[in-house]
PDB file of N, CA and C in Angstrom:
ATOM      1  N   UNK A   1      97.782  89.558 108.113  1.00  0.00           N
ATOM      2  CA  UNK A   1      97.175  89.060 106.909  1.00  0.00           C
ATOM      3  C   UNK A   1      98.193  89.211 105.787  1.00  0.00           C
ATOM      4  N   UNK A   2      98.387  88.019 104.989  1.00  0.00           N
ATOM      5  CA  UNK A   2      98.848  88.595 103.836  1.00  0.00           C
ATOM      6  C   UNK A   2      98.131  88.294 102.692  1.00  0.00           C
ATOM      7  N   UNK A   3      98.110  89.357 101.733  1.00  0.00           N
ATOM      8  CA  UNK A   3      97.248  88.947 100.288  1.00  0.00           C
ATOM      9  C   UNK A   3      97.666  89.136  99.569  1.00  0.00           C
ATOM     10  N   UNK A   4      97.509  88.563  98.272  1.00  0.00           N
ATOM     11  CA  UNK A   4      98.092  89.280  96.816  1.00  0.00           C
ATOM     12  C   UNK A   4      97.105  90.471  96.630  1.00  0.00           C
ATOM     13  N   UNK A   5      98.106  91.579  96.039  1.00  0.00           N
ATOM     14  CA  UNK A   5      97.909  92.646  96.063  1.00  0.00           C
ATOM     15  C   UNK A   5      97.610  93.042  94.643  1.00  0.00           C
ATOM     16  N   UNK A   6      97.601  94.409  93.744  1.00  0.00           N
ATOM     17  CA  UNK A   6      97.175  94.780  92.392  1.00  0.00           C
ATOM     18  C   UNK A   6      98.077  96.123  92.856  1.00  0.00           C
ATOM     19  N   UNK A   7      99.329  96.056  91.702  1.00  0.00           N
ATOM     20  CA  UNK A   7     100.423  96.886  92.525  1.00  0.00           C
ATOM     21  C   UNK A   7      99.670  98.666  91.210  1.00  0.00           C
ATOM     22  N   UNK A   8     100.295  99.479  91.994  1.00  0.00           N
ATOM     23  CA  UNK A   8      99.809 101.082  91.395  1.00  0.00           C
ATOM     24  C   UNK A   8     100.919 101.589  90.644  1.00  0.00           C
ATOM     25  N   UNK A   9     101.154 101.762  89.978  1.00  0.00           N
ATOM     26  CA  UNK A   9     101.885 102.738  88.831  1.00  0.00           C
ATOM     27  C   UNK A   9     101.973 102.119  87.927  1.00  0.00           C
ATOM     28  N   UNK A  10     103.472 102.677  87.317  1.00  0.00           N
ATOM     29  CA  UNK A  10     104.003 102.199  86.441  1.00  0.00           C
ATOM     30  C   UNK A  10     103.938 100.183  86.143  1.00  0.00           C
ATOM     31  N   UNK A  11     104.475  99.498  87.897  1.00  0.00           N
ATOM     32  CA  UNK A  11     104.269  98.599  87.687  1.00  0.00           C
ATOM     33  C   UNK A  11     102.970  97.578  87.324  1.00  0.00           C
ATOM     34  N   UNK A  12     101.931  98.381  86.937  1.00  0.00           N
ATOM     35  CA  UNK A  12     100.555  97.837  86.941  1.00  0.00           C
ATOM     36  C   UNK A  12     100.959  97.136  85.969  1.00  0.00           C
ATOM     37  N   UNK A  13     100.906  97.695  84.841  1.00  0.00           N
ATOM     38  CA  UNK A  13     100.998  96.962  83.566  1.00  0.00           C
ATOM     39  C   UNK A  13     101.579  95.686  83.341  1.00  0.00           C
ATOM     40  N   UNK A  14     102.657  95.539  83.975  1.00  0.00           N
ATOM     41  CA  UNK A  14     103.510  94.028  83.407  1.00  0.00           C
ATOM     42  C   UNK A  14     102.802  93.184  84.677  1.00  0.00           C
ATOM     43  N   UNK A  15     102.175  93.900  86.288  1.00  0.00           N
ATOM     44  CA  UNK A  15     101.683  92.927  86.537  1.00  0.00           C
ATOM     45  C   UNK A  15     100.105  92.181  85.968  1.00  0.00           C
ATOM     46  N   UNK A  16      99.334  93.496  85.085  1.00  0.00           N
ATOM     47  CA  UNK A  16      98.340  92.849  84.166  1.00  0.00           C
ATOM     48  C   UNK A  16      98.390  91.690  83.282  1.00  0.00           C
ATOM     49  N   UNK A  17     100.092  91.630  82.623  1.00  0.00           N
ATOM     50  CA  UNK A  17     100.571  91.128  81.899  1.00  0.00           C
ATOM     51  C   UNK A  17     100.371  89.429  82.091  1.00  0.00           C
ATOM     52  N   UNK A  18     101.300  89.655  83.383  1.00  0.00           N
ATOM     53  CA  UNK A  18     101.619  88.531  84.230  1.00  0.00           C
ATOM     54  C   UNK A  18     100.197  87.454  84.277  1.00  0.00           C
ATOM     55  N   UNK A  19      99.254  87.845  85.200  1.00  0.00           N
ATOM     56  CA  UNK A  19      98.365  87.314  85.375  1.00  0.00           C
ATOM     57  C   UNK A  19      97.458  87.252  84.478  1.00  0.00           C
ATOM     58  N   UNK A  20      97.368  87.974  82.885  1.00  0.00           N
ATOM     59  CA  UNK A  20      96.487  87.438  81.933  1.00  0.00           C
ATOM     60  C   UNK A  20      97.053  86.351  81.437  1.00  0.00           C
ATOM     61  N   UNK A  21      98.367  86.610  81.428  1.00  0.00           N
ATOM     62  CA  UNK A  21      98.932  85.613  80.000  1.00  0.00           C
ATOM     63  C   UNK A  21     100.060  84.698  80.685  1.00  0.00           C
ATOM     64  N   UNK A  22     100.529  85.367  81.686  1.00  0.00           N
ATOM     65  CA  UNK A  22     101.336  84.317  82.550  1.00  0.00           C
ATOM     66  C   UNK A  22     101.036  83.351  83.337  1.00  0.00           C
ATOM     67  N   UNK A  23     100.698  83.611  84.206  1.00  0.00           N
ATOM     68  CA  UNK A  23     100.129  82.402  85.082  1.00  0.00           C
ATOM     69  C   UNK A  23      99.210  81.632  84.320  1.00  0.00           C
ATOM     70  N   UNK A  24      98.353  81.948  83.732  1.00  0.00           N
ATOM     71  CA  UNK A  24      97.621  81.081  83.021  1.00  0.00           C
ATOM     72  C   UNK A  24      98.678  79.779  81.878  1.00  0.00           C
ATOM     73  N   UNK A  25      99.990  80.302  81.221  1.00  0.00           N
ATOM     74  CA  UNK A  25     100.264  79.637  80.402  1.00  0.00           C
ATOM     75  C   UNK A  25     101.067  79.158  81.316  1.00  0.00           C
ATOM     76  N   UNK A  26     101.816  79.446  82.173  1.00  0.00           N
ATOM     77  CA  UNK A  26     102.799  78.468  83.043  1.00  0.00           C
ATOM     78  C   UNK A  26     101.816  76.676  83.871  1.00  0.00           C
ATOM     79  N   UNK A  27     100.831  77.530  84.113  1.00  0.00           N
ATOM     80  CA  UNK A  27      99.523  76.493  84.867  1.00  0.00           C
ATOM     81  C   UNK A  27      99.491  75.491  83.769  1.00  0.00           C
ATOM     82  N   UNK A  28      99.204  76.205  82.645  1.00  0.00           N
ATOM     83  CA  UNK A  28      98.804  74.794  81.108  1.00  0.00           C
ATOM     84  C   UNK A  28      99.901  74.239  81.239  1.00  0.00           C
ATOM     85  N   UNK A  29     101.336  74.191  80.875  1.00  0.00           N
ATOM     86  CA  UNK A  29     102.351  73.832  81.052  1.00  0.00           C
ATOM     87  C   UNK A  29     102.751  72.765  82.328  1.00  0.00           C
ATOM     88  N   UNK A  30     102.175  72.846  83.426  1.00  0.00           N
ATOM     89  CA  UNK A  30     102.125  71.689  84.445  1.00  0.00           C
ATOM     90  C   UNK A  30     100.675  70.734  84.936  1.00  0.00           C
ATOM     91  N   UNK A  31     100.028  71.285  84.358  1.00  0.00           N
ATOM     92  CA  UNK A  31      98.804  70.399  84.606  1.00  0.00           C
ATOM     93  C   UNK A  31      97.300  71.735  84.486  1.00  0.00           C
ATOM     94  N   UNK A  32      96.176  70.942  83.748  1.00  0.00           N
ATOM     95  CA  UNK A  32      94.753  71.318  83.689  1.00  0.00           C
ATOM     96  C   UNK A  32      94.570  72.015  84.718  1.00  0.00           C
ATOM     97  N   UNK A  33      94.762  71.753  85.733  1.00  0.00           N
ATOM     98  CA  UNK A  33      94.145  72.125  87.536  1.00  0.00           C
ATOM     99  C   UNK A  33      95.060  73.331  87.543  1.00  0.00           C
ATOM    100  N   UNK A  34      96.359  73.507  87.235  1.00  0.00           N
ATOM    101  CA  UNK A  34      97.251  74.381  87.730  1.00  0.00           C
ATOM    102  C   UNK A  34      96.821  75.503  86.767  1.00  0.00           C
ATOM    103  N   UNK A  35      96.473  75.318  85.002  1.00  0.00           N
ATOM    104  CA  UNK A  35      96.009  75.921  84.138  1.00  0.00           C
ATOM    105  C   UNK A  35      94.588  76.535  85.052  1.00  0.00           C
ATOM    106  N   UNK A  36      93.852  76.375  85.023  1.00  0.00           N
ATOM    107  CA  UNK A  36      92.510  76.943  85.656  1.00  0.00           C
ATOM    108  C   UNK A  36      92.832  77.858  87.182  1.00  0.00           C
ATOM    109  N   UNK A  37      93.887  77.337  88.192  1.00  0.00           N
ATOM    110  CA  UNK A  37      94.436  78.568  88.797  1.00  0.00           C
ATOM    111  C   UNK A  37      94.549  79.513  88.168  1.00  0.00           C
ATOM    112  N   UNK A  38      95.719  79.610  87.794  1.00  0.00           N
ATOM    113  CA  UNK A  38      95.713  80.922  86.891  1.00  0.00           C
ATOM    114  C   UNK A  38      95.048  81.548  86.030  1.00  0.00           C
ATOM    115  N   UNK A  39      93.853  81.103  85.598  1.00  0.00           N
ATOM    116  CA  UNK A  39      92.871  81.836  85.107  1.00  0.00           C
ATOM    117  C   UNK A  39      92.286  82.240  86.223  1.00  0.00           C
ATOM    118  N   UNK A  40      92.265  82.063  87.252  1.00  0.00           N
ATOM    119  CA  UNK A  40      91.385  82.264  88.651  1.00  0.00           C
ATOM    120  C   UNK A  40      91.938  83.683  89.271  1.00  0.00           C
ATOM    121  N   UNK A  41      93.538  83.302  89.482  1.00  0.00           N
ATOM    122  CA  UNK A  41      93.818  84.307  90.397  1.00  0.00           C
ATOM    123  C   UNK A  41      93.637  86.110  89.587  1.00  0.00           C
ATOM    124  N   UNK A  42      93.858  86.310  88.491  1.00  0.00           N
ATOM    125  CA  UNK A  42      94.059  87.883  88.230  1.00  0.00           C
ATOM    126  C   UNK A  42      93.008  88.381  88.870  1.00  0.00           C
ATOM    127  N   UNK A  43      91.747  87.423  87.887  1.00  0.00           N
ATOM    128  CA  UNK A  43      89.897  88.369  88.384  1.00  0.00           C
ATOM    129  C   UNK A  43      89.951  88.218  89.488  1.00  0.00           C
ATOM    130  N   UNK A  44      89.773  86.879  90.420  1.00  0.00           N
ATOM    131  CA  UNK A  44      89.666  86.869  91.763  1.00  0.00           C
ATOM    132  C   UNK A  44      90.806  88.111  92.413  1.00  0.00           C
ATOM    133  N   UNK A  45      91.800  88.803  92.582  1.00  0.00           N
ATOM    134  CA  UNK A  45      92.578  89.125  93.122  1.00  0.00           C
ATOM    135  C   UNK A  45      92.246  90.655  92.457  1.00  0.00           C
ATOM    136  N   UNK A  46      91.934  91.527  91.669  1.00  0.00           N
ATOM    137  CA  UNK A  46      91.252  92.436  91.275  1.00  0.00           C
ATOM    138  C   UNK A  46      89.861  92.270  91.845  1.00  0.00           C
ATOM    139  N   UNK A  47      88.810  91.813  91.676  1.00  0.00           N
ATOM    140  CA  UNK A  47      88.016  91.688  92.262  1.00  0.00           C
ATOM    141  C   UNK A  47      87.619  92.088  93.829  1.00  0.00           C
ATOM    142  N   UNK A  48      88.789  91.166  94.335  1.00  0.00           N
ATOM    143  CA  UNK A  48      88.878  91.513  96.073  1.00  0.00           C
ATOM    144  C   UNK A  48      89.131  93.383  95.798  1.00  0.00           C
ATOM    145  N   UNK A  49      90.218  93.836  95.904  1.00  0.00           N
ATOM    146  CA  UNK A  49      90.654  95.739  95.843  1.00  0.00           C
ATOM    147  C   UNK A  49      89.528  95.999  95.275  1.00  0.00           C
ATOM    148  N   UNK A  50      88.744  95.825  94.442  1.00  0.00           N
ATOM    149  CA  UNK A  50      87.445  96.498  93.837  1.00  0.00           C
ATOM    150  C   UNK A  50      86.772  96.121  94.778  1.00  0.00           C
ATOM    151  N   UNK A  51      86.559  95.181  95.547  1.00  0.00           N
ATOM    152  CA  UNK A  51      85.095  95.589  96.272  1.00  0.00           C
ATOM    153  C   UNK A  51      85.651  95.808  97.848  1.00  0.00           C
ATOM    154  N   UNK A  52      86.646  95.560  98.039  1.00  0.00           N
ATOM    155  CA  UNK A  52      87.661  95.993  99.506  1.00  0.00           C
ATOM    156  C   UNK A  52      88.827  96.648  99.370  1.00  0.00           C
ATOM    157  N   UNK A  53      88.536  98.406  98.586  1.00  0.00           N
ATOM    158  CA  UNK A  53      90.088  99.090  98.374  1.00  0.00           C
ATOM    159  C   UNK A  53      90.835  99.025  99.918  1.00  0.00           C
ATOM    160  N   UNK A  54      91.956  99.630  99.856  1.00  0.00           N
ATOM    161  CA  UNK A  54      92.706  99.494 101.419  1.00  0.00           C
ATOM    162  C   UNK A  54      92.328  99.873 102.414  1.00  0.00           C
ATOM    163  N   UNK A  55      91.687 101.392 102.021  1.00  0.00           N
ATOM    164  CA  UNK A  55      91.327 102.318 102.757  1.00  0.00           C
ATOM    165  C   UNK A  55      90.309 101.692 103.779  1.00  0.00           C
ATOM    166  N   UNK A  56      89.220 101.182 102.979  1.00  0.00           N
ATOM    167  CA  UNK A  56      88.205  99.997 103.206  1.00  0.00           C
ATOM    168  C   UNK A  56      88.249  98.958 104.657  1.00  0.00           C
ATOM    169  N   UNK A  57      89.519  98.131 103.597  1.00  0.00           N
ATOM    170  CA  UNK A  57      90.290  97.042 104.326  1.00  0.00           C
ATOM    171  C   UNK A  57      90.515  97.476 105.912  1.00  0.00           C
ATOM    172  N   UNK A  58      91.536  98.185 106.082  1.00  0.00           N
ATOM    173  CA  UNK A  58      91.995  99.053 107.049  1.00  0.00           C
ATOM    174  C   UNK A  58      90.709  99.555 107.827  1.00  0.00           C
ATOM    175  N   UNK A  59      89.554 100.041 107.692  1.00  0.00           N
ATOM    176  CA  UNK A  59      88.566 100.621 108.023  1.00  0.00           C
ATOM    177  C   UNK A  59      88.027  99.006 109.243  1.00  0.00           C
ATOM    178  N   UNK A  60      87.795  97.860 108.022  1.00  0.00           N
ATOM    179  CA  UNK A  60      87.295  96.694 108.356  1.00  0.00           C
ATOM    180  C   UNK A  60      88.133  96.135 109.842  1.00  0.00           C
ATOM    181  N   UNK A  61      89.292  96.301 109.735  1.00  0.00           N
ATOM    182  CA  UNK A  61      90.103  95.893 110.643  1.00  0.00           C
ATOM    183  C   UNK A  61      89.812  96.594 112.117  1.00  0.00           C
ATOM    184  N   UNK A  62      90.009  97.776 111.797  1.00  0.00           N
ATOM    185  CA  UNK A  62      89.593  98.536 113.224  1.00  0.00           C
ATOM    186  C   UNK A  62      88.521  98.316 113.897  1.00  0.00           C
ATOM    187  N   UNK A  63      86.942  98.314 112.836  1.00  0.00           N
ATOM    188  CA  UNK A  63      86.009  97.937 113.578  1.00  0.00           C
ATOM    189  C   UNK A  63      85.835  96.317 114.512  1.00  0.00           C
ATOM    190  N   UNK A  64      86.493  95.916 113.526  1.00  0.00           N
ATOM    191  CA  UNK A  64      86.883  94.489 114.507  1.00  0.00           C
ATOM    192  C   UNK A  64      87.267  93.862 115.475  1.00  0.00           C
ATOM    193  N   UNK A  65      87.919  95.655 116.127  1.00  0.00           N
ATOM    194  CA  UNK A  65      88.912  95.972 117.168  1.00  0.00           C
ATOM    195  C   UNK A  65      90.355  95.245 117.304  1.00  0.00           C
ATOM    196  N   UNK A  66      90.487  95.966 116.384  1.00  0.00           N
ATOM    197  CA  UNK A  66      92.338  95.655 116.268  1.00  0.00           C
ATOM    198  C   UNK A  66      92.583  97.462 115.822  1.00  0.00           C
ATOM    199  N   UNK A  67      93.729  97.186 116.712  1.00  0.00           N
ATOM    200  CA  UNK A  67      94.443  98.465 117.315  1.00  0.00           C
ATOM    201  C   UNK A  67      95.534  98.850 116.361  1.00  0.00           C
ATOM    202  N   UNK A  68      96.445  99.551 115.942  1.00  0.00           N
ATOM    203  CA  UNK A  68      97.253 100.031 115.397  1.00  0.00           C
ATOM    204  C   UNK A  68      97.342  99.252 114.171  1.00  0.00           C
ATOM    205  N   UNK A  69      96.650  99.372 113.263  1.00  0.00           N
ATOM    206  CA  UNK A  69      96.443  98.224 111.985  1.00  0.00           C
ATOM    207  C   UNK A  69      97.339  99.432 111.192  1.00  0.00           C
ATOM    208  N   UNK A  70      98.386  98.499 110.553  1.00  0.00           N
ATOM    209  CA  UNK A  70      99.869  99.304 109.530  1.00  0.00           C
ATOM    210  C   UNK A  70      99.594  97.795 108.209  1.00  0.00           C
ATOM    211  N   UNK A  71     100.541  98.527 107.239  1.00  0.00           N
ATOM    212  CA  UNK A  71     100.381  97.606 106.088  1.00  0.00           C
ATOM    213  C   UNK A  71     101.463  98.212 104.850  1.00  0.00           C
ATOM    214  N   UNK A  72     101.974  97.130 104.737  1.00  0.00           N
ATOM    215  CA  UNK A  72     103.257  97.399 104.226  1.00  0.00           C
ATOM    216  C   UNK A  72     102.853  97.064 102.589  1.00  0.00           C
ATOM    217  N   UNK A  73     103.562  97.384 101.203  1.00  0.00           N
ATOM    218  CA  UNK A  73     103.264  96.342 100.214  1.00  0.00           C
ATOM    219  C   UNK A  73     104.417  95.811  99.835  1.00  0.00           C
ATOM    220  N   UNK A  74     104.598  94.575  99.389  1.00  0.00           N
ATOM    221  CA  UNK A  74     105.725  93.780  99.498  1.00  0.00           C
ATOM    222  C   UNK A  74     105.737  93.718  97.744  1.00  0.00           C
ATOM    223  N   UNK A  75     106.973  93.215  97.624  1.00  0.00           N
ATOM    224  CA  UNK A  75     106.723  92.156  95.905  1.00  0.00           C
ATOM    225  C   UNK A  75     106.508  93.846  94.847  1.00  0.00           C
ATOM    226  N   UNK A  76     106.796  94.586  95.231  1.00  0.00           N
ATOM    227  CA  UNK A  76     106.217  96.361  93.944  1.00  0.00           C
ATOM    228  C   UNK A  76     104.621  96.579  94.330  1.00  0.00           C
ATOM    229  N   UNK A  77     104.073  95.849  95.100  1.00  0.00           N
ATOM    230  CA  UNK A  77     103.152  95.759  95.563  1.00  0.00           C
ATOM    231  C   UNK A  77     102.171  94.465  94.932  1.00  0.00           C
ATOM    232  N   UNK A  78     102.552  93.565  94.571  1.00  0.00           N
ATOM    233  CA  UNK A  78     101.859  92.326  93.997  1.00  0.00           C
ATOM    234  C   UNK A  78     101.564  91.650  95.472  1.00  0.00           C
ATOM    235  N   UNK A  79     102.216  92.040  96.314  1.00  0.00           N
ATOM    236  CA  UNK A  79     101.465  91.244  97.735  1.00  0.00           C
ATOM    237  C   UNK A  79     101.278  92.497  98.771  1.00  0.00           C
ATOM    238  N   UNK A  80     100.225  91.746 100.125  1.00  0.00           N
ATOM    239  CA  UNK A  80     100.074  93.407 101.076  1.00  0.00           C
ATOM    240  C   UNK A  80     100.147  92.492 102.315  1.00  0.00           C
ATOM    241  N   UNK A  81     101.094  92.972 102.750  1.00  0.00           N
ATOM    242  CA  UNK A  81     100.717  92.627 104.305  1.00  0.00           C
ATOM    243  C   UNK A  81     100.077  94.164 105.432  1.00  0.00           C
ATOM    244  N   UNK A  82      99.422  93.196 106.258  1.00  0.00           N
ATOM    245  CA  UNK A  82      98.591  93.645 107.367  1.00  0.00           C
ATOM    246  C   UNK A  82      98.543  93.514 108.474  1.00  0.00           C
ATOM    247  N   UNK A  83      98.570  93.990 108.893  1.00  0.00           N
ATOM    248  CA  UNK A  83      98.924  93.649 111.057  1.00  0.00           C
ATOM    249  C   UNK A  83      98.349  94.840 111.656  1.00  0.00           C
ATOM    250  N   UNK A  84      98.415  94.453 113.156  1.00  0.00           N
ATOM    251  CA  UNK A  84      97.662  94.745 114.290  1.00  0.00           C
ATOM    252  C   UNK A  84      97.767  94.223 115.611  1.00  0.00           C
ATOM    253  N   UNK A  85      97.409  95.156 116.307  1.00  0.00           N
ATOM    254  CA  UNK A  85      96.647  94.322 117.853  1.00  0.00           C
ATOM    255  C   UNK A  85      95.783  94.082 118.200  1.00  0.00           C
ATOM    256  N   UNK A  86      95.413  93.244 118.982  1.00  0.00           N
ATOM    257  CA  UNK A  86      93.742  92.921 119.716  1.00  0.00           C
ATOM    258  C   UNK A  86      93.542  94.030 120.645  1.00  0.00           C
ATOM    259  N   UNK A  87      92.573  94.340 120.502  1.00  0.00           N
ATOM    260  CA  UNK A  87      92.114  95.613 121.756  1.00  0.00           C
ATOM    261  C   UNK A  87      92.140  94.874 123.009  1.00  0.00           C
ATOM    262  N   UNK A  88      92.722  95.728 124.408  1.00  0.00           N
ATOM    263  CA  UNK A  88      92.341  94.795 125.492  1.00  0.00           C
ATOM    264  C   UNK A  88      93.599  94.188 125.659  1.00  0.00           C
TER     265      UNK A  88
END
């Protein structure tokens, strides 16, 4: 799996930054549709970690039966990858 992620420390902040005021004004800048992405992704993408923290995530995976579920964060953590095996 990969997802955009909501990175922890220090780097939180400029990625708050990013997705209030960035993506949104880069989107206006190429088109209405691309503008309304970026109003989409911060909440949507906070949203997800608030109601599926990792710990969670990871939890979800196993019961699903996938085997050795690891997860790296990529990007300072603005993205997460996820992997596994199929049981069996």
């Amino acid at each position: 799996m990969l997802e955009f992620g909501v990175p922890p420390g220090l780097v939180r902040p400029a990625w708050e930054l990013y997705v209030r005021v960035g993506l949104p004004g880069l989107g206006r800048l190429i088109s209405p549709g691309w503008h309304e992405v970026g109003d989409f992704l911060g909440p949507s993408i906070r949203g997800l970690w608030r109601r599926y923290p990792l710990p969670r995530l990871l939890e979800l995976w196993r019961d699903a039966g996938i085997d050795g579920v690891r997860y790296r964060r990529m990007s300072l953590g603005g993205g997460i990858v996820v992997w596994g095996r199929r049981r069996g």
